[in-house]
N, C-alpha and C. Protein backbone atom coordinates (compact mmCIF):
# COMPACT_ATOMS: atom_id res chain seq x y z
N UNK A 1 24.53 2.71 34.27
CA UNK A 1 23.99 2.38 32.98
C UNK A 1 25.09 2.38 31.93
N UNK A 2 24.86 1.41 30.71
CA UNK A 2 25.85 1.50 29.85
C UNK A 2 25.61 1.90 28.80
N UNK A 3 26.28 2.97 28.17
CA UNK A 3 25.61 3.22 26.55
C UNK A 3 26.69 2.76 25.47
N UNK A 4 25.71 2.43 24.81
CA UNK A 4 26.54 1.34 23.35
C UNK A 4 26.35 2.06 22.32
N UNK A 5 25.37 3.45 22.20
CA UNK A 5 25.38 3.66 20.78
C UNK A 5 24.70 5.16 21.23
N UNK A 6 24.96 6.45 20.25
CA UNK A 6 24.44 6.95 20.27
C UNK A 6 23.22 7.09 19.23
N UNK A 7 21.93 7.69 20.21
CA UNK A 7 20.47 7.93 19.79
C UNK A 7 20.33 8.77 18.78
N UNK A 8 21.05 9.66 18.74
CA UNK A 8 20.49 11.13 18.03
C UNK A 8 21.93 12.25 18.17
N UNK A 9 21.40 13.87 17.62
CA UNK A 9 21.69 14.87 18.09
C UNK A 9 20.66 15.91 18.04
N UNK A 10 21.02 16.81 19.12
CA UNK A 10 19.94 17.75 19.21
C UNK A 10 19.86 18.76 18.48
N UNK A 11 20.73 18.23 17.42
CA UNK A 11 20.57 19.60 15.46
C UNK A 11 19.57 18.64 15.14
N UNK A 12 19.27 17.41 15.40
CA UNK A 12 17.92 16.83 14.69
C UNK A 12 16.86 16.69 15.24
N UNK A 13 17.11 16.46 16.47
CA UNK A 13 15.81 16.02 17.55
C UNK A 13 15.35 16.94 18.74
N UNK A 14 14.25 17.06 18.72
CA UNK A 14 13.51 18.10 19.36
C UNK A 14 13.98 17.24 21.25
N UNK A 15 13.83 18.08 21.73
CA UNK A 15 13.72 17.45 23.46
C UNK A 15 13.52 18.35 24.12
N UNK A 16 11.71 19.54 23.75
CA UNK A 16 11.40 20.07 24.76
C UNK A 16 10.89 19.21 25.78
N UNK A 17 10.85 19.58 26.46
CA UNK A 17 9.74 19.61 27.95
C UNK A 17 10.56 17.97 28.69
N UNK A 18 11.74 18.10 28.34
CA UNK A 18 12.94 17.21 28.80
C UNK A 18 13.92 17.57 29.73
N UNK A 19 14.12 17.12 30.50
CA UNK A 19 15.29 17.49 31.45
C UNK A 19 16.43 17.48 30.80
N UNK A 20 17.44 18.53 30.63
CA UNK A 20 18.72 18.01 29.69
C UNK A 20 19.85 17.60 30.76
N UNK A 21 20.39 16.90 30.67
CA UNK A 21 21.10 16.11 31.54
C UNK A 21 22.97 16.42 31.34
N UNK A 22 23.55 17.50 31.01
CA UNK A 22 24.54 17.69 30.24
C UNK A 22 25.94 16.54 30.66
N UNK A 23 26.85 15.82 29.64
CA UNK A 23 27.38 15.02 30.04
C UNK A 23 28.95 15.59 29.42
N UNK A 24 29.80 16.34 30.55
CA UNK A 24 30.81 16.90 29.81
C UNK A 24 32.13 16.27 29.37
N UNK A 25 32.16 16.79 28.75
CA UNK A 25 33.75 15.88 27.97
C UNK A 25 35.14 16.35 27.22
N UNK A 26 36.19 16.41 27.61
CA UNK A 26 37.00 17.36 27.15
C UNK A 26 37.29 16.83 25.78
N UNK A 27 37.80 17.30 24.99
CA UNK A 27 38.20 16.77 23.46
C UNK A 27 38.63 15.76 22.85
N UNK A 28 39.84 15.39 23.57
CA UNK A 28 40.02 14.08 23.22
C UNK A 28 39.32 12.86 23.81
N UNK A 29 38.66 12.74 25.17
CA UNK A 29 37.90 12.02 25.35
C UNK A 29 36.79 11.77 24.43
N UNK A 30 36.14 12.50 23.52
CA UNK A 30 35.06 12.06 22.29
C UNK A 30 35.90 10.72 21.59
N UNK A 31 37.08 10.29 21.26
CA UNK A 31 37.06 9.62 20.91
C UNK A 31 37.41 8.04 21.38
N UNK A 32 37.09 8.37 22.56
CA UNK A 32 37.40 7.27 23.78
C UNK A 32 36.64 6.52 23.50
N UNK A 33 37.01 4.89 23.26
CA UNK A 33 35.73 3.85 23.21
C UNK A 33 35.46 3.47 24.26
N UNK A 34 35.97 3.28 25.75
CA UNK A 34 35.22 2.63 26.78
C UNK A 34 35.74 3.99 27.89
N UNK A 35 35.01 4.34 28.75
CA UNK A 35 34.99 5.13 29.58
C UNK A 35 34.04 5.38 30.77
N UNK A 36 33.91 5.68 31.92
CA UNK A 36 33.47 6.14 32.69
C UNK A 36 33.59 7.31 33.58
N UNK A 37 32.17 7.60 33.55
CA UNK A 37 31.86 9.06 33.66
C UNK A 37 30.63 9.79 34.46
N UNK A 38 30.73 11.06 35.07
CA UNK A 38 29.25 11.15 35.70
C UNK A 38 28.93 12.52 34.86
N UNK A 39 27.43 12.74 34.82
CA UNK A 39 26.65 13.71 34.06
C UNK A 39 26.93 14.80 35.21
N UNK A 40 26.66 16.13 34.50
CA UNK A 40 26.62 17.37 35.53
C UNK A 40 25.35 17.16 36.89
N UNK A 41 24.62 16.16 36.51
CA UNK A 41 23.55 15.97 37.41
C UNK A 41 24.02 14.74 38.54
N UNK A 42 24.94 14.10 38.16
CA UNK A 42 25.64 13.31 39.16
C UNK A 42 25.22 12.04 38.65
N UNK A 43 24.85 11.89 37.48
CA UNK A 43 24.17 10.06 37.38
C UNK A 43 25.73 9.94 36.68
N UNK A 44 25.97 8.35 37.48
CA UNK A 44 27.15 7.87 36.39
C UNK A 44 26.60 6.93 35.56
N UNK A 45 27.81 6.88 34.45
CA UNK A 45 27.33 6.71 33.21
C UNK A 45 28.51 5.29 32.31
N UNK A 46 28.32 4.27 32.24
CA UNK A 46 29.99 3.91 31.01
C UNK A 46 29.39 3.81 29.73
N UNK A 47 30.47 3.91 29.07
CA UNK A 47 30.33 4.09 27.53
C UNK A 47 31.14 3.26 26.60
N UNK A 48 30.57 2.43 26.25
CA UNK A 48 31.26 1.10 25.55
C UNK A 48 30.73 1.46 24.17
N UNK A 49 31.68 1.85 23.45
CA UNK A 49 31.57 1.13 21.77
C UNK A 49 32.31 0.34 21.48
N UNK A 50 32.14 -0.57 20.22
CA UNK A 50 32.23 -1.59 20.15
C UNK A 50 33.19 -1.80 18.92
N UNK A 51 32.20 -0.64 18.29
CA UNK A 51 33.15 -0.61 16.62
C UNK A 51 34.25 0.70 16.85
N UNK A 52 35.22 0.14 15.99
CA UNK A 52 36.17 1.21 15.67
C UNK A 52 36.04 2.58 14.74
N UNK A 53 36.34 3.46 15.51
CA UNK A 53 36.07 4.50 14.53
C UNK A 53 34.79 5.66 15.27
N UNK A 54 34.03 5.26 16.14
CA UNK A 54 32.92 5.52 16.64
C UNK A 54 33.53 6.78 17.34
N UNK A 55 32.75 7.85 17.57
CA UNK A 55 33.53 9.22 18.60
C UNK A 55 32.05 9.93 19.00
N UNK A 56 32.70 10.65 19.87
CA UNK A 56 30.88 11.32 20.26
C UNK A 56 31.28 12.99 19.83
N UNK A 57 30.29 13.69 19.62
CA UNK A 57 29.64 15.05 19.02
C UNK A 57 29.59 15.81 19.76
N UNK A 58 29.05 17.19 19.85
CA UNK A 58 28.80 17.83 20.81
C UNK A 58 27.37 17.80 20.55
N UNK A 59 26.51 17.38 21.08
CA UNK A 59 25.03 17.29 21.37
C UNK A 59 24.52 16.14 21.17
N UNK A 60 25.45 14.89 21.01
CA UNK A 60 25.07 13.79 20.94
C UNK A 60 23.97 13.52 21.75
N UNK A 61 23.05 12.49 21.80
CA UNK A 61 22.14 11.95 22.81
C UNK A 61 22.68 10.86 23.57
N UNK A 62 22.30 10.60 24.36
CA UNK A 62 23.44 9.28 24.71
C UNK A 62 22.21 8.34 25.34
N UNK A 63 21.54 9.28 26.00
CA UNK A 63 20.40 8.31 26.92
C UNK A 63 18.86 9.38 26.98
N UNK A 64 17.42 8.83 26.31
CA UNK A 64 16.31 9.76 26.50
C UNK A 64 15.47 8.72 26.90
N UNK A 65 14.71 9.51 28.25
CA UNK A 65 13.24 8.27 28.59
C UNK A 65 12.30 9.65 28.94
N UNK A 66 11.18 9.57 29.10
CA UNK A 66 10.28 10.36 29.72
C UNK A 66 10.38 11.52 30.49
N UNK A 67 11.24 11.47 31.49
CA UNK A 67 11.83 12.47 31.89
C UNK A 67 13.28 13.31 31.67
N UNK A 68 14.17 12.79 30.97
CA UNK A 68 15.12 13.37 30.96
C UNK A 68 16.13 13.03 29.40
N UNK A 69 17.12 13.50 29.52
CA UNK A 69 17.81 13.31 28.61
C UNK A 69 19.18 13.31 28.68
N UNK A 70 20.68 12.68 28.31
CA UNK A 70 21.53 13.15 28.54
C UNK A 70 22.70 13.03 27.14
N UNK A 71 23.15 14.37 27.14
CA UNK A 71 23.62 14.80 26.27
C UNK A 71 24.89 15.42 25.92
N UNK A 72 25.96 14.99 24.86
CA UNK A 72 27.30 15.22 25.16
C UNK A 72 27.28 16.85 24.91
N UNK A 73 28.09 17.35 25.80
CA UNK A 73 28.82 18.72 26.11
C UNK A 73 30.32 18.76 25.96
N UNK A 74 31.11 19.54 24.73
CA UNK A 74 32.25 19.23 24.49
C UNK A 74 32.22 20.46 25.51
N UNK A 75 33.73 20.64 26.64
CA UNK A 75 34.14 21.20 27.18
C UNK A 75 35.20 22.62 26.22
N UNK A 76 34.87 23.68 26.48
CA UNK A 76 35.86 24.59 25.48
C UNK A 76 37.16 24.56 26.36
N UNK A 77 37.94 24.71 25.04
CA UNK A 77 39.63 24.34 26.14
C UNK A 77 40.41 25.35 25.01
N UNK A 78 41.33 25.67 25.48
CA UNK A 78 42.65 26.76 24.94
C UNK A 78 43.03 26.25 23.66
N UNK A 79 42.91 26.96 22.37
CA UNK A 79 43.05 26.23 20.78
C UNK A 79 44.04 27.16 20.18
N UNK A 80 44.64 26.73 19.25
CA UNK A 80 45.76 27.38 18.32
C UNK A 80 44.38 27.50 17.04
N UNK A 81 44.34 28.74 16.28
CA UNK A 81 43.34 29.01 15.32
C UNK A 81 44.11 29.70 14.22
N UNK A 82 43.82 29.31 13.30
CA UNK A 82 44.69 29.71 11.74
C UNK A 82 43.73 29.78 10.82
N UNK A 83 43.60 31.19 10.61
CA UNK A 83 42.53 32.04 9.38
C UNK A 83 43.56 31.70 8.31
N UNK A 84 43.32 30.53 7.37
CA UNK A 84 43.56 30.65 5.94
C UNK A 84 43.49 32.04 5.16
N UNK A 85 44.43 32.39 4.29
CA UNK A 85 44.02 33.39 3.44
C UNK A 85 43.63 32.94 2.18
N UNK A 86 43.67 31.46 1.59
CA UNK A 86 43.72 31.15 0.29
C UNK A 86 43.62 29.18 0.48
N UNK A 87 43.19 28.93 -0.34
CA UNK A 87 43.09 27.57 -0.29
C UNK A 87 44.40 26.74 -0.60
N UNK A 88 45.62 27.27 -1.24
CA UNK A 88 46.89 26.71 -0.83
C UNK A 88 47.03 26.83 0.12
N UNK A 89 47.17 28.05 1.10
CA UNK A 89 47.33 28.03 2.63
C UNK A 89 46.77 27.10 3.59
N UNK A 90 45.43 26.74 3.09
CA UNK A 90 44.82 26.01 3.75
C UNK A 90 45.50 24.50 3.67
N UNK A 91 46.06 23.92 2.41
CA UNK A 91 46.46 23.02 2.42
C UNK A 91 47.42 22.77 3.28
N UNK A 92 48.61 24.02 2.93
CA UNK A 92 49.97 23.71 3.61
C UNK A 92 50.22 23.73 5.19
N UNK A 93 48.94 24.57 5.71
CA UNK A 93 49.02 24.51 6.85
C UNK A 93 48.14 23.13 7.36
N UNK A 94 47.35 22.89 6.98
CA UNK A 94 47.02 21.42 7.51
C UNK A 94 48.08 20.39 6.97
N UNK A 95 48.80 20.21 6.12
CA UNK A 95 49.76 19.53 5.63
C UNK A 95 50.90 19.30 6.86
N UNK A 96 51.48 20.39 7.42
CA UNK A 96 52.59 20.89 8.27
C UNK A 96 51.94 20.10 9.66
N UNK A 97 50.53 20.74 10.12
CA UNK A 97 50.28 20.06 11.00
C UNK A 97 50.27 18.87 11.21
N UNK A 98 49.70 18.25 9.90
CA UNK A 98 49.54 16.60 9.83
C UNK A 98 51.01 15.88 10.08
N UNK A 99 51.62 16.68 9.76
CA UNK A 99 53.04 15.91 9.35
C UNK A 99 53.77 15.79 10.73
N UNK A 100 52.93 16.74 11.66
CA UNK A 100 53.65 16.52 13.04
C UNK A 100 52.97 15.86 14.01
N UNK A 101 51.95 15.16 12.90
CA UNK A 101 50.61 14.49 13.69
C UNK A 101 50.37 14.42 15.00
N UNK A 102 49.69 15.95 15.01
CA UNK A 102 49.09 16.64 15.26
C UNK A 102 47.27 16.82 15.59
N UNK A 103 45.95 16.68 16.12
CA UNK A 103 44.66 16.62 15.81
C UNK A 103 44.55 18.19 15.24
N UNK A 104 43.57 17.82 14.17
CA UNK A 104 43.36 19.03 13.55
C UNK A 104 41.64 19.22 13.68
N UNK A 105 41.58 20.23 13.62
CA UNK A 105 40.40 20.27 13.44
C UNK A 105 39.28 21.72 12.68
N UNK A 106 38.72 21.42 11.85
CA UNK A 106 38.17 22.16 10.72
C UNK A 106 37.01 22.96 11.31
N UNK A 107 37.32 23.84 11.36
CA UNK A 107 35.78 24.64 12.07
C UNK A 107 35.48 26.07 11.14
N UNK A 108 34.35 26.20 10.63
CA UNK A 108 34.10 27.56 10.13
C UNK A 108 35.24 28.40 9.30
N UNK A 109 35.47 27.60 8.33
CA UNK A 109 37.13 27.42 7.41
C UNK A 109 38.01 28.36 7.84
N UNK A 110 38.24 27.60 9.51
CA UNK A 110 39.52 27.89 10.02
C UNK A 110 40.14 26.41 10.42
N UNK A 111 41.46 26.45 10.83
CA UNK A 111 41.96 25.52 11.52
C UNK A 111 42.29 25.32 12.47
N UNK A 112 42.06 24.53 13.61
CA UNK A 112 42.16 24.87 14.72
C UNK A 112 42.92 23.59 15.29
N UNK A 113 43.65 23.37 16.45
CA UNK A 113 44.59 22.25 17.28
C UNK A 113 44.39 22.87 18.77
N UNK A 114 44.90 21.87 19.41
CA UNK A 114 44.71 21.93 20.69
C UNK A 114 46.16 23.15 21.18
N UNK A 115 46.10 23.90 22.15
CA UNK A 115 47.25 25.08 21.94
C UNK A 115 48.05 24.47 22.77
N UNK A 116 49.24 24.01 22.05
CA UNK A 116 50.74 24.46 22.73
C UNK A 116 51.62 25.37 22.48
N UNK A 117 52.24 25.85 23.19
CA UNK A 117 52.92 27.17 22.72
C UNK A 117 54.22 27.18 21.73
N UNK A 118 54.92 25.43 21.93
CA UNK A 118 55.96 25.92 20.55
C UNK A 118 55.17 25.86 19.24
N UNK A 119 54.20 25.03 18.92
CA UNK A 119 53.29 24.78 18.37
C UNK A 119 52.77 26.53 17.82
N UNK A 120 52.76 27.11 18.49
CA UNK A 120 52.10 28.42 17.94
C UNK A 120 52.61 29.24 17.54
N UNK A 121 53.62 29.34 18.41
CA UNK A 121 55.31 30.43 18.22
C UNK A 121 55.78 29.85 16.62
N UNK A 122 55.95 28.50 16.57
CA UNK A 122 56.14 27.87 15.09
C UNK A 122 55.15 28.66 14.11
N UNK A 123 54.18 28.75 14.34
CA UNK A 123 53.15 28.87 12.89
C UNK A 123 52.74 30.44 12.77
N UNK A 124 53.04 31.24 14.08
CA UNK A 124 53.31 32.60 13.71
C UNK A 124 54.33 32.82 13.12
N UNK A 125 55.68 32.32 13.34
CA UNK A 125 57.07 32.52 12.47
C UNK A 125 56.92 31.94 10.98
N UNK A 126 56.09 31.19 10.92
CA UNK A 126 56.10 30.63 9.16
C UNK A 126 55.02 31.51 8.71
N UNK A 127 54.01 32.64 9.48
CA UNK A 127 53.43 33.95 9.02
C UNK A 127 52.34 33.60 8.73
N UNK A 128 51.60 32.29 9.35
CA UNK A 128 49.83 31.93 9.03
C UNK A 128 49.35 33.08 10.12
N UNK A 129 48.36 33.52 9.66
CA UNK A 129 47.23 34.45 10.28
C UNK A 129 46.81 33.90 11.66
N UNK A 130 47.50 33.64 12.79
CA UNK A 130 47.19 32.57 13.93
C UNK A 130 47.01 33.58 15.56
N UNK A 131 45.82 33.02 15.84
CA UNK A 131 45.20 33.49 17.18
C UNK A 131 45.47 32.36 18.00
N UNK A 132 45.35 32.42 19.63
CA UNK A 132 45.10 31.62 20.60
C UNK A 132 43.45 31.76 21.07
N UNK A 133 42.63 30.93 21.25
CA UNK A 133 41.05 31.25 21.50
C UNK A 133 40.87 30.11 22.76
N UNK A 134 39.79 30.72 23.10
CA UNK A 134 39.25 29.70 24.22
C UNK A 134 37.53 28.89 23.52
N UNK A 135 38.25 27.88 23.19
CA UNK A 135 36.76 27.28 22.09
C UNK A 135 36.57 25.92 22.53
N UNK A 136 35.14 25.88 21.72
CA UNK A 136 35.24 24.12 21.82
C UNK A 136 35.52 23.84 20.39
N UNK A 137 36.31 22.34 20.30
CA UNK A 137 36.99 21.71 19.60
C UNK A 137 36.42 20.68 18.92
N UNK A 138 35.37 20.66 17.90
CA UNK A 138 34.08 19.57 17.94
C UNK A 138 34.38 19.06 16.35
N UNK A 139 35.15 19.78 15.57
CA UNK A 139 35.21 19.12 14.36
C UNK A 139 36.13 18.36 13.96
N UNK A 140 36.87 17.05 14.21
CA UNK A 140 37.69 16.28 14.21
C UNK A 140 37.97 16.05 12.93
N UNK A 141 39.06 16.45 12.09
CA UNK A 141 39.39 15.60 11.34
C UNK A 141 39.82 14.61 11.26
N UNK A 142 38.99 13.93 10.26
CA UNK A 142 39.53 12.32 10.27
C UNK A 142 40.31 11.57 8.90
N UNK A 143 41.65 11.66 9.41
CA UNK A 143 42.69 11.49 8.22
C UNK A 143 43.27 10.74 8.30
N UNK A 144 43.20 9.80 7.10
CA UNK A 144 44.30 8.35 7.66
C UNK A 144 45.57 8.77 7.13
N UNK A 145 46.54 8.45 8.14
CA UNK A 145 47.92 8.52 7.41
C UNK A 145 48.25 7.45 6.39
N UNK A 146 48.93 8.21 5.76
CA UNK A 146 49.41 7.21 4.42
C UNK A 146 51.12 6.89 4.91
N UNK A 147 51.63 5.70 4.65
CA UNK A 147 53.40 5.60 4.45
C UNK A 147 53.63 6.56 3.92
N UNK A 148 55.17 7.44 3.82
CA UNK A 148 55.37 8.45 2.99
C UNK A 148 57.01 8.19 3.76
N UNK A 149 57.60 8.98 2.72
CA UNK A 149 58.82 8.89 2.95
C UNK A 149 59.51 10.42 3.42
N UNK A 150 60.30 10.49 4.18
CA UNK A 150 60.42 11.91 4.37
C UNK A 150 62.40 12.28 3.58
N UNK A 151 63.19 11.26 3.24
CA UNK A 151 64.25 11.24 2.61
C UNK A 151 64.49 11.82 0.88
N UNK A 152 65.19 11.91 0.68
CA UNK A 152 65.38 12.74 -0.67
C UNK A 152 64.97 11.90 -1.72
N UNK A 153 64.78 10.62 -2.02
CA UNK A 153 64.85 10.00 -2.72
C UNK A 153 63.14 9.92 -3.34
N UNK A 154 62.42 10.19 -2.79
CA UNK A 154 60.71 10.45 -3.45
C UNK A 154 60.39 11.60 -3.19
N UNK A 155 59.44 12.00 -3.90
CA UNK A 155 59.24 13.53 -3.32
C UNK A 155 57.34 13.21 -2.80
N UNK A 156 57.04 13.89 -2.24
CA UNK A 156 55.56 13.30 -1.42
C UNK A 156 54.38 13.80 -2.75
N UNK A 157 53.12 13.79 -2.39
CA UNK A 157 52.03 14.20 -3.28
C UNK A 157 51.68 15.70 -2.93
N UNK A 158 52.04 15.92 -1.38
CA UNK A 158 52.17 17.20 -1.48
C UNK A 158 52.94 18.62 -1.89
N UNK A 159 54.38 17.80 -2.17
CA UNK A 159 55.53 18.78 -3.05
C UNK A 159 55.01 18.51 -4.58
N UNK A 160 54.58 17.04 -4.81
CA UNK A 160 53.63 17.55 -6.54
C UNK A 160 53.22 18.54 -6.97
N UNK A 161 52.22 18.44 -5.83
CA UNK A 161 50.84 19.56 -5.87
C UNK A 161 51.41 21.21 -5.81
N UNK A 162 52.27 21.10 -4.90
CA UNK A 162 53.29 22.72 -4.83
C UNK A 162 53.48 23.07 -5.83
N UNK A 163 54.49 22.27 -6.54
CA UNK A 163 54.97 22.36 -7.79
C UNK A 163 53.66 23.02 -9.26
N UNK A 164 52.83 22.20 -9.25
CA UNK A 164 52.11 22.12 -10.23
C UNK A 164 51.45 23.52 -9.93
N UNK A 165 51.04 23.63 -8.59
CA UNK A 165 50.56 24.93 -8.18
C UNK A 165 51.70 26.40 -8.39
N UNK A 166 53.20 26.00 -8.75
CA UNK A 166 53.60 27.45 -8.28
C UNK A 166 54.22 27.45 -9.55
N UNK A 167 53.81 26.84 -10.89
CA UNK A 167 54.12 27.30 -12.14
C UNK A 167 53.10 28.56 -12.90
């Protein structure tokens, strides 16, 4: 079967007395537009979107009939996690990450990335509040990069903002 769109999620839609059909998916696959795949129940499944930009959830619906249902399951995988102390922090550390573009991702105003270890060793030495966790990874930020220059000759919107902030 092919799914083109998702139905729902199950923060909105009831699906007692439904078979839940769980359809797992590691993190970066949510934003896969064409793929194939089998549910924990063994039905295979492809997944064609069409438009750009489209990603799947963790509880997405993907497919509901009478008997059953099947539904995205983000897989929890090994995360780098950074407790902000202050909302500059929060900036500069998503700033730093972005800049090494990087996936970030916003969960329960922490920050979280997929864990690599220079990656972590880095952001304990620059002294962010940073754990290693075993989580799922479901809040994607979605940030378009802008041109920017990284040479002496402009200074970015984020050394502005420093500035204006550390007078």
């Amino acid at each position: 079967m092919i799914i083109e769109s998702v139905l729902g999620n199950t923060a909105d839609i009831s699906l007692t007395n439904l078979e839940i059909d769980l359809l797992p998916l590691e993190w970066f696959e949510t934003t896969k537009r064409i793929q194939r795949k089998k549910t924990a129940a063994g039905h295979e499944i492809a997944i064609r979107f069409l438009r750009e930009g489209q990603r799947l959830h963790q509880g997405d619906i993907l497919l509901q009939d009478e008997q059953r249902a099947i539904v995205v399951d983000i897989i929890p995988s090994d995360a780098i996690v950074v407790t902000p102390r202050n909302l500059l922090e929060m900036g500069s550390v998503c700033y730093e990450i972005g800049n090494k573009h990087l996936p970030v991702f916003i969960q329960n105003d922490q920050v979280l990335l997929p864990f690599e270890e220079p990656i972590f060793r880095w952001l304990q030495a620059s002294g962010y509040a940073t754990e290693k966790q075993h989580t799922r990874l479901t809040n994607l930020l979605n940030a378009n990069v802008q041109p920017h220059s990284h040479g002496s000759g402009s200074s970015s919107l984020f050394s502005k903002i420093m500035s204006l902030t550390s007078r």
